[in-house]
N, C-alpha and C. Protein backbone atom coordinates (compact mmCIF):
# COMPACT_ATOMS: atom_id res chain seq x y z
N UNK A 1 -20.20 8.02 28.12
CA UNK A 1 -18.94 7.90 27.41
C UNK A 1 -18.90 8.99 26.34
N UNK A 2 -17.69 9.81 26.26
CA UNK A 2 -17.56 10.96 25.31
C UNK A 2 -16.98 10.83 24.01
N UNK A 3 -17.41 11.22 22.60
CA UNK A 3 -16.64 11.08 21.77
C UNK A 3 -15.57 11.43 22.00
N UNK A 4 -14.33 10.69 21.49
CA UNK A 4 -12.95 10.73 21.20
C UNK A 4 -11.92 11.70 20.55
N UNK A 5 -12.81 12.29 19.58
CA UNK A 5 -13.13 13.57 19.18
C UNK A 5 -13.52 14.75 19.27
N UNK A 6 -14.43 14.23 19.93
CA UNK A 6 -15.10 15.86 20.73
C UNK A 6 -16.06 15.62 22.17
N UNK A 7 -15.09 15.70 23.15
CA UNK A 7 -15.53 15.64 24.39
C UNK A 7 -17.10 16.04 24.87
N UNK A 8 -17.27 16.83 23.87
CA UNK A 8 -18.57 17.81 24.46
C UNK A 8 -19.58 16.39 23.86
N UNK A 9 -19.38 15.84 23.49
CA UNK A 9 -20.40 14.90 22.60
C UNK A 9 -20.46 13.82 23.39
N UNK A 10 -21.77 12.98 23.71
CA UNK A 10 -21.96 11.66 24.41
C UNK A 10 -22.03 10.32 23.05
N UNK A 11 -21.58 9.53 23.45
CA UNK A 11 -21.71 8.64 22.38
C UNK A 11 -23.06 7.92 22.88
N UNK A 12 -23.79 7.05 21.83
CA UNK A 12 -25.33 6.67 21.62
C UNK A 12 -24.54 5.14 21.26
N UNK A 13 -25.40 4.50 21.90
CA UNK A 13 -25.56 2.77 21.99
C UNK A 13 -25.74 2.70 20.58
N UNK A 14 -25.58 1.48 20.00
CA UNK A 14 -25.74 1.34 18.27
C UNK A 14 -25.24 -0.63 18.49
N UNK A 15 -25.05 -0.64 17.08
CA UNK A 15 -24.80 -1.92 16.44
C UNK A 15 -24.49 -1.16 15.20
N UNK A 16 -23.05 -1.96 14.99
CA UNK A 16 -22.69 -1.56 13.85
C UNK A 16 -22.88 -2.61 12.76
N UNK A 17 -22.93 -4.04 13.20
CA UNK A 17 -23.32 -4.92 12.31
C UNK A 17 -23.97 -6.16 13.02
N UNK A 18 -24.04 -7.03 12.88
CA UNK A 18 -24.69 -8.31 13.59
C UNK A 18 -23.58 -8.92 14.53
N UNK A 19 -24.54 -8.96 15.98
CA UNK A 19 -23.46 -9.22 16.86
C UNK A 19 -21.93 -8.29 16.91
N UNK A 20 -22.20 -7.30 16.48
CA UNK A 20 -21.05 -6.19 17.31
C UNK A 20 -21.89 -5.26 17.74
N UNK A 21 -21.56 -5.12 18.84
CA UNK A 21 -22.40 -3.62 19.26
C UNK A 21 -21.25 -2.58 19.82
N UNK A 22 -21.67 -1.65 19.22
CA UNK A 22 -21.04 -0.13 19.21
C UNK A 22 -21.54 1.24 19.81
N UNK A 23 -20.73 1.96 20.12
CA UNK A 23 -20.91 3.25 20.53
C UNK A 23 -20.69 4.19 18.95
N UNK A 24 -21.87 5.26 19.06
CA UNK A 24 -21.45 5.90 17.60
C UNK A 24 -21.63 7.30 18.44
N UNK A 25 -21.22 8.26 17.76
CA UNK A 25 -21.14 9.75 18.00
C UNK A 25 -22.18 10.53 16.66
N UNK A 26 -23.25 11.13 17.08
CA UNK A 26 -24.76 11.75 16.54
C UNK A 26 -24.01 12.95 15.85
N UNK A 27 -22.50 13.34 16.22
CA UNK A 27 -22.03 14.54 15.67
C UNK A 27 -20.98 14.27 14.54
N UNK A 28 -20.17 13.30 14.79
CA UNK A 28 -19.03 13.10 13.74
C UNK A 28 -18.94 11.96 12.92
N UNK A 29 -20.31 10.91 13.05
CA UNK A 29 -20.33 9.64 12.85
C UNK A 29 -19.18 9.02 13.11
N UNK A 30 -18.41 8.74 13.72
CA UNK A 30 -17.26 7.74 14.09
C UNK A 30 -18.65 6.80 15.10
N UNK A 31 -17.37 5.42 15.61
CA UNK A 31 -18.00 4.49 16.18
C UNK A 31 -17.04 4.14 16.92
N UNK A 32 -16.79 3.74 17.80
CA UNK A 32 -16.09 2.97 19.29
C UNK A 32 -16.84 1.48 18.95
N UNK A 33 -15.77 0.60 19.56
CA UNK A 33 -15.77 -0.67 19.66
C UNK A 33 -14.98 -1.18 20.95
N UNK A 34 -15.60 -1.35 22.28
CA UNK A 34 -15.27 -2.08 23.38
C UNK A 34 -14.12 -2.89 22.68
N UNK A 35 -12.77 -3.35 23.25
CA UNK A 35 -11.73 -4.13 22.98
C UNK A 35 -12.51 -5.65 23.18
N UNK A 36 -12.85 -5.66 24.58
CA UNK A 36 -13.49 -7.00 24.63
C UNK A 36 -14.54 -7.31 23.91
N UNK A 37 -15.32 -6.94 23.52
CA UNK A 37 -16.62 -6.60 22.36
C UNK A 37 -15.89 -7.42 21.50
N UNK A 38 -15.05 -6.51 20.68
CA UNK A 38 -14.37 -6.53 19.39
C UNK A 38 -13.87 -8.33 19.10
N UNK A 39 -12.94 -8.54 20.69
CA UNK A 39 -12.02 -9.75 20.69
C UNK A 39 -13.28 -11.14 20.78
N UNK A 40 -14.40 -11.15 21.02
CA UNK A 40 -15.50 -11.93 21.32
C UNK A 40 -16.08 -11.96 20.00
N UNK A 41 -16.26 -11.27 19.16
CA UNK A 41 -16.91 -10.77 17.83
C UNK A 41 -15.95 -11.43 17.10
N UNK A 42 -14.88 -10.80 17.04
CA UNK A 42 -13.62 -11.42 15.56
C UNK A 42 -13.29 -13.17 15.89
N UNK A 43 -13.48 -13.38 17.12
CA UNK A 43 -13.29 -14.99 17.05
C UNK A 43 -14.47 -15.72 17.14
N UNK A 44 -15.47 -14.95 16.26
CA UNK A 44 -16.53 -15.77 15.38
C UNK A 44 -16.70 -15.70 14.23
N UNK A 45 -15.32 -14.86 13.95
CA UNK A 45 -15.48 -14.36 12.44
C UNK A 45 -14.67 -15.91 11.47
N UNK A 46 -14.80 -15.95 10.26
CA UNK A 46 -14.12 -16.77 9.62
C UNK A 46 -12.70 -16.53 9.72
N UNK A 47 -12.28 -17.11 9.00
CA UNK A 47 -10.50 -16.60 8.88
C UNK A 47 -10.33 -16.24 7.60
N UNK A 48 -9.60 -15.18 8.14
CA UNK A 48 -9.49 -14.09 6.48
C UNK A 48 -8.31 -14.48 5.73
N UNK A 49 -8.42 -13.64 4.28
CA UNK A 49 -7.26 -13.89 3.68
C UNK A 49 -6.35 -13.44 3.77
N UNK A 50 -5.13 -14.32 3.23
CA UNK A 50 -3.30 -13.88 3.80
C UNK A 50 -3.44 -12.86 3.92
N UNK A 51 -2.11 -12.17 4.71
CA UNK A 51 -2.27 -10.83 5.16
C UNK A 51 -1.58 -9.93 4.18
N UNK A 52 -0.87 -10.96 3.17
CA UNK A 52 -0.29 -9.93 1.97
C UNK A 52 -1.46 -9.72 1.08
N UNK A 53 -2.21 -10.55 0.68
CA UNK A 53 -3.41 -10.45 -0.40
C UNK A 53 -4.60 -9.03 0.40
N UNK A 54 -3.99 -9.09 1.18
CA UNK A 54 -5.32 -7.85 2.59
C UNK A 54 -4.55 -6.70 1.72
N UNK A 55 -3.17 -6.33 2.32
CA UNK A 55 -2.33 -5.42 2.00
C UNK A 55 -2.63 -5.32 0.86
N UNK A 56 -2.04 -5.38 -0.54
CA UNK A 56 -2.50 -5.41 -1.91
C UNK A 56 -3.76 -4.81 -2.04
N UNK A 57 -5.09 -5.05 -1.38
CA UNK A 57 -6.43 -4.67 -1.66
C UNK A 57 -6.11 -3.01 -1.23
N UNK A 58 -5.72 -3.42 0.19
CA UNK A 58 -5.95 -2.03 0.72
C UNK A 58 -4.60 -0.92 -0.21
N UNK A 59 -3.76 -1.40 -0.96
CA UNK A 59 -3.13 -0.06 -1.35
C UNK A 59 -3.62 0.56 -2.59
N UNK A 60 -4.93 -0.44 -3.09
CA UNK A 60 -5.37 0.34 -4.67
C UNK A 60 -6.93 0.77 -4.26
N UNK A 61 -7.04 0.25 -3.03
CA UNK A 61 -8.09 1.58 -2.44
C UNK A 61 -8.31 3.02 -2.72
N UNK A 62 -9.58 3.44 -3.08
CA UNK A 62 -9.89 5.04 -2.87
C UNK A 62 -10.88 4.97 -1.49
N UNK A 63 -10.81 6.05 -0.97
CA UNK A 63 -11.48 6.41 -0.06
C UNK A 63 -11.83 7.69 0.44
N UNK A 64 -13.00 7.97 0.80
CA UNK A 64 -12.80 9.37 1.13
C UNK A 64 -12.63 9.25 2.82
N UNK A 65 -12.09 10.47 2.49
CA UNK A 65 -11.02 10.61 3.97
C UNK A 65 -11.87 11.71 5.39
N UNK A 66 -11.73 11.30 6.50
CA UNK A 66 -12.58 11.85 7.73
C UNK A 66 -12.13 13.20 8.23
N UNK A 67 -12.49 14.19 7.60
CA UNK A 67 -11.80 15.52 8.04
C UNK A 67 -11.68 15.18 9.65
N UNK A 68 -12.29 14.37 10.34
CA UNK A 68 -11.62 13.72 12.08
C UNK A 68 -10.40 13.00 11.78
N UNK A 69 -9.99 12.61 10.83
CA UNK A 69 -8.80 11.48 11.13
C UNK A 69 -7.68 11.98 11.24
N UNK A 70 -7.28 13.62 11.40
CA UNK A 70 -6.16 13.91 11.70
C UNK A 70 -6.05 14.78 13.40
N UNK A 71 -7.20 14.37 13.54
CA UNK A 71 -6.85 14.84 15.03
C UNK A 71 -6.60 13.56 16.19
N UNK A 72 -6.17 13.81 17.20
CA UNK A 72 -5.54 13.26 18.10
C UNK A 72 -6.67 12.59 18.73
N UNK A 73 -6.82 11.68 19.54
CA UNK A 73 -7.81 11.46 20.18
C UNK A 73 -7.47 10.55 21.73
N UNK A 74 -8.66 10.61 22.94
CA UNK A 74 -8.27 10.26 24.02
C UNK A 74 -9.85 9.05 23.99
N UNK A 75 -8.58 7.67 24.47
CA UNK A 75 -9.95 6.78 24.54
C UNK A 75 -11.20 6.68 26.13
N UNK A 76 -12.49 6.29 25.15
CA UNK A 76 -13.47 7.01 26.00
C UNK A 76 -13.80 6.18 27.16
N UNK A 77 -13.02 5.28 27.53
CA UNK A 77 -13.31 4.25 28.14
C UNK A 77 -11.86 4.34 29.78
N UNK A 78 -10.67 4.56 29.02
CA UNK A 78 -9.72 4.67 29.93
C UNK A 78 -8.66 5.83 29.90
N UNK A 79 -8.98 7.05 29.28
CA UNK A 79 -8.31 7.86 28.77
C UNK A 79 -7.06 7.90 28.80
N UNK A 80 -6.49 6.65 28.03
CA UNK A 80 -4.97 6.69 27.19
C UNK A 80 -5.51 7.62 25.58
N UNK A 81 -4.00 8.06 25.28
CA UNK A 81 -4.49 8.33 23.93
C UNK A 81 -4.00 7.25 23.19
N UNK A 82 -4.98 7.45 22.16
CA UNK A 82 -5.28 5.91 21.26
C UNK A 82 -3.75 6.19 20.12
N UNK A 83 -3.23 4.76 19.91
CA UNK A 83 -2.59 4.65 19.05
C UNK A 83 -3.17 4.50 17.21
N UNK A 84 -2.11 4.79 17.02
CA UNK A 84 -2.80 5.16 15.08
C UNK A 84 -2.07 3.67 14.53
N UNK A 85 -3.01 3.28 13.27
CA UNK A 85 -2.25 2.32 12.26
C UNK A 85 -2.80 2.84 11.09
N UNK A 86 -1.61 3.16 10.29
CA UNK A 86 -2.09 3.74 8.89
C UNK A 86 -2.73 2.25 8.18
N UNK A 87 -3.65 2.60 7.25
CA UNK A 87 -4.35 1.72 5.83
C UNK A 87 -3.62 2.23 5.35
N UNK A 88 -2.65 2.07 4.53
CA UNK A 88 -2.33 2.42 3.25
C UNK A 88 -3.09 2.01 2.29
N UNK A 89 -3.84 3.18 1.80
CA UNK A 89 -4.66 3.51 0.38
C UNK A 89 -4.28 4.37 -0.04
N UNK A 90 -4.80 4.34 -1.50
CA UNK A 90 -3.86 6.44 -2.60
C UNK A 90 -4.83 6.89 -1.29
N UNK A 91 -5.87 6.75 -0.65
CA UNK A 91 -5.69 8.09 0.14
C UNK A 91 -5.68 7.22 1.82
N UNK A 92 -4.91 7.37 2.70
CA UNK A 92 -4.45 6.97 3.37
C UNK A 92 -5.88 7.48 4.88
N UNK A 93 -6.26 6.28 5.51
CA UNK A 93 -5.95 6.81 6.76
C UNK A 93 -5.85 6.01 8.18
N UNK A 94 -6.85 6.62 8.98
CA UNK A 94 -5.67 5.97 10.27
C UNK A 94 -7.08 5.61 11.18
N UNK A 95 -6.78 4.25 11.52
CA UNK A 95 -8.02 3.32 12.53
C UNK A 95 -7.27 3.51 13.79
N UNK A 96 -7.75 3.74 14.88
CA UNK A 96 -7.35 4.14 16.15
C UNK A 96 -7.76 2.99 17.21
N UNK A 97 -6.27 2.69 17.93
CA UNK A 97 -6.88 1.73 19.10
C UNK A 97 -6.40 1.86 20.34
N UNK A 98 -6.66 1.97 21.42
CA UNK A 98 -6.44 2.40 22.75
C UNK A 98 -5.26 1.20 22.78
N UNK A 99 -3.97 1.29 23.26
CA UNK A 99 -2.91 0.70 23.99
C UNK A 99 -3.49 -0.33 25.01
N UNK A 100 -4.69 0.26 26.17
CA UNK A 100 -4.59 -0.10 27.57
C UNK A 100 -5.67 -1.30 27.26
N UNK A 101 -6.64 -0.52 26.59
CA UNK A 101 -8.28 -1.70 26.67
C UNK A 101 -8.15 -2.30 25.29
N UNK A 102 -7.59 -1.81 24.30
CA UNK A 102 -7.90 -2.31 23.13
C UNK A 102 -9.24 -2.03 22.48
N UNK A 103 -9.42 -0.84 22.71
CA UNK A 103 -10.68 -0.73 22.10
C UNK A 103 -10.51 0.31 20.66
N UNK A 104 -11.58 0.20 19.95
CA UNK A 104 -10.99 0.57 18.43
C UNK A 104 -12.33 1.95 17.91
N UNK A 105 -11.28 3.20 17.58
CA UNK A 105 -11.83 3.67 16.62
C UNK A 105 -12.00 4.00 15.80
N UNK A 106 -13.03 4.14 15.21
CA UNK A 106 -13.03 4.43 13.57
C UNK A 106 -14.18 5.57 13.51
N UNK A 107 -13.21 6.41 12.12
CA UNK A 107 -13.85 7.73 12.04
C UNK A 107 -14.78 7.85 10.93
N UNK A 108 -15.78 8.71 10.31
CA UNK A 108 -16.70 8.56 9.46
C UNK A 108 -16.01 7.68 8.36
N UNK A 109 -16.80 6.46 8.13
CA UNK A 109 -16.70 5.86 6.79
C UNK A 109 -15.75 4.72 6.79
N UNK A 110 -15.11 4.87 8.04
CA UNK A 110 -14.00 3.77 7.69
C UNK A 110 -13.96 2.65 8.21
N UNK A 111 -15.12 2.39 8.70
CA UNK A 111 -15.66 0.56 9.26
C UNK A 111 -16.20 0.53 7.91
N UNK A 112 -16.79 1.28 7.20
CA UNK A 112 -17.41 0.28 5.64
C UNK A 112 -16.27 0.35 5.31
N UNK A 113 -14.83 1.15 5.01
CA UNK A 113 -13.49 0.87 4.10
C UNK A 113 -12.78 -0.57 4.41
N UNK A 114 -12.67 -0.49 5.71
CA UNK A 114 -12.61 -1.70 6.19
C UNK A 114 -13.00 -2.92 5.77
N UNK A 115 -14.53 -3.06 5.81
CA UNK A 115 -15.48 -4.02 5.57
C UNK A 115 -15.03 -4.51 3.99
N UNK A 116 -14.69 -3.35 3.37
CA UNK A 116 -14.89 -3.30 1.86
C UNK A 116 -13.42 -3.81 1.48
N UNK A 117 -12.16 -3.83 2.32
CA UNK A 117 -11.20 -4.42 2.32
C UNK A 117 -11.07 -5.49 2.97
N UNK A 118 -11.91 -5.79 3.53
CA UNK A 118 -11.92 -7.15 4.57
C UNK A 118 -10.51 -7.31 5.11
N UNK A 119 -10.52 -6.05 6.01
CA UNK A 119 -9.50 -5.54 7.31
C UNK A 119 -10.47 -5.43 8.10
N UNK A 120 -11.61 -5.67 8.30
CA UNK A 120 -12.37 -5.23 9.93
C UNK A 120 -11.94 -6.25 10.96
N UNK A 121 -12.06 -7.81 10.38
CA UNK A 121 -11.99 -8.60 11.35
C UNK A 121 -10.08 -9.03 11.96
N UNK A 122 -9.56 -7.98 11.29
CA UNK A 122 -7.87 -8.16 11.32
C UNK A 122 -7.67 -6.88 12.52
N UNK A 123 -8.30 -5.84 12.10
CA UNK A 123 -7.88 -4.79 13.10
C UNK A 123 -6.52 -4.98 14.02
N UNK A 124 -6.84 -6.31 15.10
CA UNK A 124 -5.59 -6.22 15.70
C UNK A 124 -4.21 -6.52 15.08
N UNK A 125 -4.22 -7.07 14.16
CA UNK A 125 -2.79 -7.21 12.78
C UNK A 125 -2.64 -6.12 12.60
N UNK A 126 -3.08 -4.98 12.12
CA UNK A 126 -2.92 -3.73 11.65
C UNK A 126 -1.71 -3.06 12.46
N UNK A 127 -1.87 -3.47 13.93
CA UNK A 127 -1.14 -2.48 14.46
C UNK A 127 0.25 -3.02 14.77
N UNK A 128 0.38 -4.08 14.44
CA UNK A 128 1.65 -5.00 14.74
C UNK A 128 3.02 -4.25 14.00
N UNK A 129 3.85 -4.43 13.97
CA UNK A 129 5.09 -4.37 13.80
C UNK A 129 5.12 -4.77 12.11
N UNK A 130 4.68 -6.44 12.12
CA UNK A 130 5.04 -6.99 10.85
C UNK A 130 3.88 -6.54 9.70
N UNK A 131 3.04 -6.18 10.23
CA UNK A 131 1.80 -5.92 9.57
C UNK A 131 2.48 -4.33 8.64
N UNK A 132 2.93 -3.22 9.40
CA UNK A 132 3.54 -1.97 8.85
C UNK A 132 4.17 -2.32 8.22
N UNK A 133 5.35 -2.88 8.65
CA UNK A 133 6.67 -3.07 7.46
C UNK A 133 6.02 -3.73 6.05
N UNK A 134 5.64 -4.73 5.99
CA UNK A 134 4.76 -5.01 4.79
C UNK A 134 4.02 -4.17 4.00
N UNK A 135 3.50 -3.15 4.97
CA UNK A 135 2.72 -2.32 3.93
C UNK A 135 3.61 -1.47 3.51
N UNK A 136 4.36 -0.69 4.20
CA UNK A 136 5.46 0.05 3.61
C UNK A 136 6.32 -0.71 2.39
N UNK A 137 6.64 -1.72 2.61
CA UNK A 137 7.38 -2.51 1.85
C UNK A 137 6.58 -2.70 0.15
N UNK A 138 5.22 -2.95 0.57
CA UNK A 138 4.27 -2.84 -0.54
C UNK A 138 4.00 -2.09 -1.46
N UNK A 139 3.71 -1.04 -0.61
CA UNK A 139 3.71 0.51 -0.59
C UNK A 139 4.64 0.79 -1.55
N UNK A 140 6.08 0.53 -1.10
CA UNK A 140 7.21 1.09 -1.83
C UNK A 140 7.59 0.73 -3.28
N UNK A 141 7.02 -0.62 -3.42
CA UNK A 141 7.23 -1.38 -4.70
C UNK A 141 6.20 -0.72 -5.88
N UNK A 142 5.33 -0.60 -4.70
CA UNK A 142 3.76 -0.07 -5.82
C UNK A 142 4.22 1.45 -6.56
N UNK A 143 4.81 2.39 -5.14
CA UNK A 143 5.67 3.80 -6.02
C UNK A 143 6.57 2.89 -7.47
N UNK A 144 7.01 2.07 -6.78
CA UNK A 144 8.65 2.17 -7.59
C UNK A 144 7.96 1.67 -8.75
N UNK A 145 7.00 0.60 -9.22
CA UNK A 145 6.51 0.38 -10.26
C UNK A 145 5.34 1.60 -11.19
N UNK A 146 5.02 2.54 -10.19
CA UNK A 146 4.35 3.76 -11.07
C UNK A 146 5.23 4.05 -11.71
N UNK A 147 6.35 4.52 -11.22
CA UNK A 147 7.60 5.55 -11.47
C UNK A 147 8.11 4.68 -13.02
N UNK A 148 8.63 3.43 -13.08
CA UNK A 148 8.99 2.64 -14.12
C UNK A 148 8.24 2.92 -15.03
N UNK A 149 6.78 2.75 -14.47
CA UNK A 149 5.70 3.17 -15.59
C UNK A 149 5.79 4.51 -16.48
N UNK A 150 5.69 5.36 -15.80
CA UNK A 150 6.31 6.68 -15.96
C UNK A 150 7.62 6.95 -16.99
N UNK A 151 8.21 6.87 -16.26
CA UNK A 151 10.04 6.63 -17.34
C UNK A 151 9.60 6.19 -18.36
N UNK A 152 9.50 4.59 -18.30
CA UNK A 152 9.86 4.08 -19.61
C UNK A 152 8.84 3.61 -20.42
N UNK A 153 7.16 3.95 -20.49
CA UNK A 153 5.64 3.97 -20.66
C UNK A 153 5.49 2.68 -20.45
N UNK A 154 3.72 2.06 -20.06
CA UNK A 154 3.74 1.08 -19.89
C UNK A 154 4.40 -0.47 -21.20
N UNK A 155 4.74 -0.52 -22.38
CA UNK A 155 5.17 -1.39 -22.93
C UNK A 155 6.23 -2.01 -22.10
N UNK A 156 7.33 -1.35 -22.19
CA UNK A 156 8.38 -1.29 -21.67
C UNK A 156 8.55 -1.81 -20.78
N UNK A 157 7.86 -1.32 -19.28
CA UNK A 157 7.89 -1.30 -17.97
C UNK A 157 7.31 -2.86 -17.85
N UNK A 158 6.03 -3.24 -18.40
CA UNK A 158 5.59 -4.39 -18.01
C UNK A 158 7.06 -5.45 -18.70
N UNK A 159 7.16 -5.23 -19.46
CA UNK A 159 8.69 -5.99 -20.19
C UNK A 159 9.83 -6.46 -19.18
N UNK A 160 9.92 -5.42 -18.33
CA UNK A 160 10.88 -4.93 -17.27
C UNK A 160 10.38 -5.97 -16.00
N UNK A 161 8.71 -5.51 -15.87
CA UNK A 161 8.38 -6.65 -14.67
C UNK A 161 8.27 -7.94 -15.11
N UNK A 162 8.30 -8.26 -16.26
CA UNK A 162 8.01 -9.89 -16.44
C UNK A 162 9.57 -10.47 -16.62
N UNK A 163 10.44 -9.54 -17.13
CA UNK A 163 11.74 -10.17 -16.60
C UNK A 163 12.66 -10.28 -15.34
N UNK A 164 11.70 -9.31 -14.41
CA UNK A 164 12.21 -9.29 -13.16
C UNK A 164 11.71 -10.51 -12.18
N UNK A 165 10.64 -11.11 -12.99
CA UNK A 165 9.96 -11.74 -11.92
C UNK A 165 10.40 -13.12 -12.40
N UNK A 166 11.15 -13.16 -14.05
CA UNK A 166 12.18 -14.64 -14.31
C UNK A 166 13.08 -14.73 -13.58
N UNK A 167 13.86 -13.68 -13.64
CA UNK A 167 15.39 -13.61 -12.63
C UNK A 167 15.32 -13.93 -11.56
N UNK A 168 13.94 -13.68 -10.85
CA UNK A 168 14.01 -13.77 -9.43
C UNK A 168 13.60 -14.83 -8.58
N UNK A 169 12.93 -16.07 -10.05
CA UNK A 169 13.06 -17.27 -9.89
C UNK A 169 13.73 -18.14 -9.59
N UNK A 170 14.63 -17.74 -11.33
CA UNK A 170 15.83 -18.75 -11.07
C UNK A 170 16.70 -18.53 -10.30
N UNK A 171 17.47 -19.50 -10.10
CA UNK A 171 18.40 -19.48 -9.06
C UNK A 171 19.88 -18.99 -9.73
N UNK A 172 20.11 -18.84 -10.83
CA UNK A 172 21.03 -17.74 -11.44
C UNK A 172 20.62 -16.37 -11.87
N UNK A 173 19.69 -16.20 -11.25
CA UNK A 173 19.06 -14.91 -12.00
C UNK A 173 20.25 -13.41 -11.46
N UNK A 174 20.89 -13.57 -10.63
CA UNK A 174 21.49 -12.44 -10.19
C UNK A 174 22.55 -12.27 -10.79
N UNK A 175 22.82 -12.75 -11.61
CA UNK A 175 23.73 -13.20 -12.65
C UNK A 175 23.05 -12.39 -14.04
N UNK A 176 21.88 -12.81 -14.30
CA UNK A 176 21.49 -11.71 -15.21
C UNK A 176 21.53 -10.21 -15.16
N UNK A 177 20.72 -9.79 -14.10
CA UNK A 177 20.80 -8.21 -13.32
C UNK A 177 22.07 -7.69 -13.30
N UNK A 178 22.93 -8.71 -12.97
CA UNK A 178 24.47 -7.90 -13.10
C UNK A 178 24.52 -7.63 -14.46
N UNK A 179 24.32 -8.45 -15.78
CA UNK A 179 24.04 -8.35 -16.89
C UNK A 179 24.09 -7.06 -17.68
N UNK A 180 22.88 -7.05 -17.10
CA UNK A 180 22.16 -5.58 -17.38
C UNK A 180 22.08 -4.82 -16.83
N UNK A 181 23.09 -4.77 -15.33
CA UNK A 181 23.56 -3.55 -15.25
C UNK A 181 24.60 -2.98 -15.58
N UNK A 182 25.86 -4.12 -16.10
CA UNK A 182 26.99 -3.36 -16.72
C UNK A 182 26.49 -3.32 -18.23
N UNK A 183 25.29 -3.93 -18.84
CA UNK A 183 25.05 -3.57 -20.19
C UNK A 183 24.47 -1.79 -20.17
N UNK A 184 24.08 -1.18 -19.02
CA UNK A 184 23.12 0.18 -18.72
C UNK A 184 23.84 1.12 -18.47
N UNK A 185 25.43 0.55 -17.75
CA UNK A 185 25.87 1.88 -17.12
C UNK A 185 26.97 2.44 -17.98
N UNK A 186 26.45 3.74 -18.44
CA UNK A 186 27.15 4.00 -19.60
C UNK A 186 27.11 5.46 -19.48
């Protein structure tokens, strides 16, 4: 079986942790994970936490990033090319999983990012539909609250989020926001 990455390379039998066993590459450290492997492994895993509290971890992530994770790759097992799901972290990257077998790769470092976000045993959420929009959605709030930060320094801004998060309680709160937006627009 050839790295995913670099054809010329054979991947080497491994274990990446207890009871998963893996294919790793001696040249780029990435690791392959059989789909069926993976699906036998994660339903012995516990059950993780909500998938918004996952998200949240993973967007105040640092990480260093796999000078491999921006290349393309063909899986080594059924040669589809593997689909991408971004992590959103400040530095972003991308866990790879074959369409056909479901098998998963990951490029130097990012089964411990994983591990360290406790996204390994979710992998297949990652690539879902509802799983993206959330992070984007997350994502977007997390900009929009730097930016507030920014503008109006943090005093202010936290001022701003603790009254946003009254309004959005009560059940007249939209009633306030109108408030203060014809009190702003000037």
């Amino acid at each position: 079986m050839q790295c995913p990455k670099d054809k010329q390379i054979e991947l080497v039998n491994g274990q990446l942790m207890q009871q998963l066993p893996a294919h790793h590459c001696p040249e780029c450290e990435g690791v392959w994970i059989a789909g069926e492997t993976y699906e036998v492994w994660q339903q012995q895993q516990p059950l993780s936490e909500p998938v918004s509290t996952l998200i949240d971890r993973a967007l105040e992530m640092n990480c260093a990033r796999s000078p491999f994770d921006t290349r393309a790759a063909l899986c080594p097992e059924c040669n589809a090319y593997l689909a991408r799901a971004k992590v959103s972290v400040k530095t972003p990257f991308y866990v790879e999983r074959c369409p056909n077998c479901k098998g998963i790769w990951c490029d130097r470092g990012e089964w411990d990012t994983l591990q360290t976000l406790a996204l390994h045993t979710v992998i297949d959420q990652m690539f879902s539909n509802d799983w993206q929009t959330r992070t984007r959605e997350r994502e977007q709030l997390s900009q929009e609250r730097r930016a507030t930060i920014d503008k109006l320094g943090l005093e202010l801004a936290e001022r701003i989020f603790e009254l946003a998060e009254v309004l959005e309680k009560h059940p007249n709160g939209d009633f306030g926001v109108a408030y203060l937006m014809r009190r702003c627009d000037k």
